[in-house]
Protein backbone atom coordinates (compact mmCIF):
# COMPACT_ATOMS: atom_id res chain seq x y z
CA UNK A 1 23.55 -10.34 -23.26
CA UNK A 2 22.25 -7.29 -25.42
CA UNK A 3 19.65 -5.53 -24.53
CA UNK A 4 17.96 -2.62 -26.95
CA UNK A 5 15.31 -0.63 -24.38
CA UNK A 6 13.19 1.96 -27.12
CA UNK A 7 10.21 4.01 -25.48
CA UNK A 8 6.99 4.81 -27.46
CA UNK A 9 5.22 7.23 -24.82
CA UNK A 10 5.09 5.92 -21.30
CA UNK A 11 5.76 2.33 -22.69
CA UNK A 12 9.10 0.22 -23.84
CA UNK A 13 9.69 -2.10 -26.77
CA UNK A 14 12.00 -4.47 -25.55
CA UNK A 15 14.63 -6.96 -27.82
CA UNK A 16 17.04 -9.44 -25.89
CA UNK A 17 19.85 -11.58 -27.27
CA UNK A 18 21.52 -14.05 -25.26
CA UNK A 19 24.66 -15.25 -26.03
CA UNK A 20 23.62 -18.93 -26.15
CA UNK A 21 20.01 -18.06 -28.09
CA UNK A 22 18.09 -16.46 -30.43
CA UNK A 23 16.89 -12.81 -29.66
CA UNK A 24 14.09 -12.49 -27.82
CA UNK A 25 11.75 -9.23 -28.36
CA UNK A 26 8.08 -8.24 -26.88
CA UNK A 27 5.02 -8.83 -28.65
CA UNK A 28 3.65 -5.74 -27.37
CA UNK A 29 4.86 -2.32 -25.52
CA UNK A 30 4.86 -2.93 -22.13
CA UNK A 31 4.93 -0.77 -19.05
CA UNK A 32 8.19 -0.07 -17.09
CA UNK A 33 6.73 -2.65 -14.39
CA UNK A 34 6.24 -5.08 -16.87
CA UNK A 35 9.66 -4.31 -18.71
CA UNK A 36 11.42 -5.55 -15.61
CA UNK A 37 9.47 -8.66 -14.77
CA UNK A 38 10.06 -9.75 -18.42
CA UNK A 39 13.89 -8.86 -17.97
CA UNK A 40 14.02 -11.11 -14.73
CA UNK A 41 13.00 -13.76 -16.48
CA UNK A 42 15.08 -13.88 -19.02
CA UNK A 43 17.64 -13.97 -16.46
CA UNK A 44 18.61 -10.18 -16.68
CA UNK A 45 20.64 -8.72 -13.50
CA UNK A 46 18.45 -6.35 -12.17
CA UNK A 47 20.37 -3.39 -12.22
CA UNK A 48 21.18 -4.10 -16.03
CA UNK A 49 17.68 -4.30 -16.23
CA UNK A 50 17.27 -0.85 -14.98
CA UNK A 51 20.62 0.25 -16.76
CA UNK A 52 18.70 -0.17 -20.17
CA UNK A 53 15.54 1.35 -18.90
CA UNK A 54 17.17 4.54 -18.10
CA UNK A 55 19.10 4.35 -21.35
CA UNK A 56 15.77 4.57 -23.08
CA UNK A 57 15.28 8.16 -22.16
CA UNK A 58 12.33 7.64 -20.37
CA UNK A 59 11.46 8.65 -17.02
CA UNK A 60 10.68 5.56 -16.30
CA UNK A 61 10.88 5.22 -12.22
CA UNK A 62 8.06 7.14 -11.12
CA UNK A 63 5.76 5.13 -13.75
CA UNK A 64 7.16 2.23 -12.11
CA UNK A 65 5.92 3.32 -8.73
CA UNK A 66 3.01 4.38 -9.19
CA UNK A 67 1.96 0.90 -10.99
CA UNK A 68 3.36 -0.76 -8.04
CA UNK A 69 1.49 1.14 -5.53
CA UNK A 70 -1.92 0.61 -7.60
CA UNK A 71 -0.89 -3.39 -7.78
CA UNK A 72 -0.75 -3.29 -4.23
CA UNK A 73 -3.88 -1.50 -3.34
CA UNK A 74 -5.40 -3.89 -5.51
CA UNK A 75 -4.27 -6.65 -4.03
CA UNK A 76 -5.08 -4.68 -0.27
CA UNK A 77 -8.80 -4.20 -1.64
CA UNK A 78 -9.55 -7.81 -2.99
């Protein structure tokens, strides 16, 4: 499966091919957080998910942290 990873700013364009399917790419840039939910459900391994973040060149990790800290005092606050 190829995966192409390019970061505009803090946020990735993402373009999937599966072997058995037509490529896949995102309507819209999405954030690191979002990058890797989209990835697991096109049936990515995680870590190549993260493997083609990090070959992006962006700093992605602490982005994804902090969204997942605000998701979960969201979801703490509701």
């Amino acid at each position: 499966m190829a995966i192409n990873v390019e970061a505009v700013g803090q946020r990735l364009a993402l373009t999937v091919t599966p072997p058995e399917g037509g490529p896949w790419s995102s309507v819209e840039l999405l954030s690191p957080t979002e990058a890797l939910e989209a990835l697991q459900r096109l049936g990515v391994h995680q870590t190549d998910a993260m493997d083609a973040l990090t070959a992006s060149g962006l700093y992605w990790q602490p982005i994804h942290d902090a969204e997942i800290m605000r998701r979960r005092n969201e979801r703490g606050s509701a």
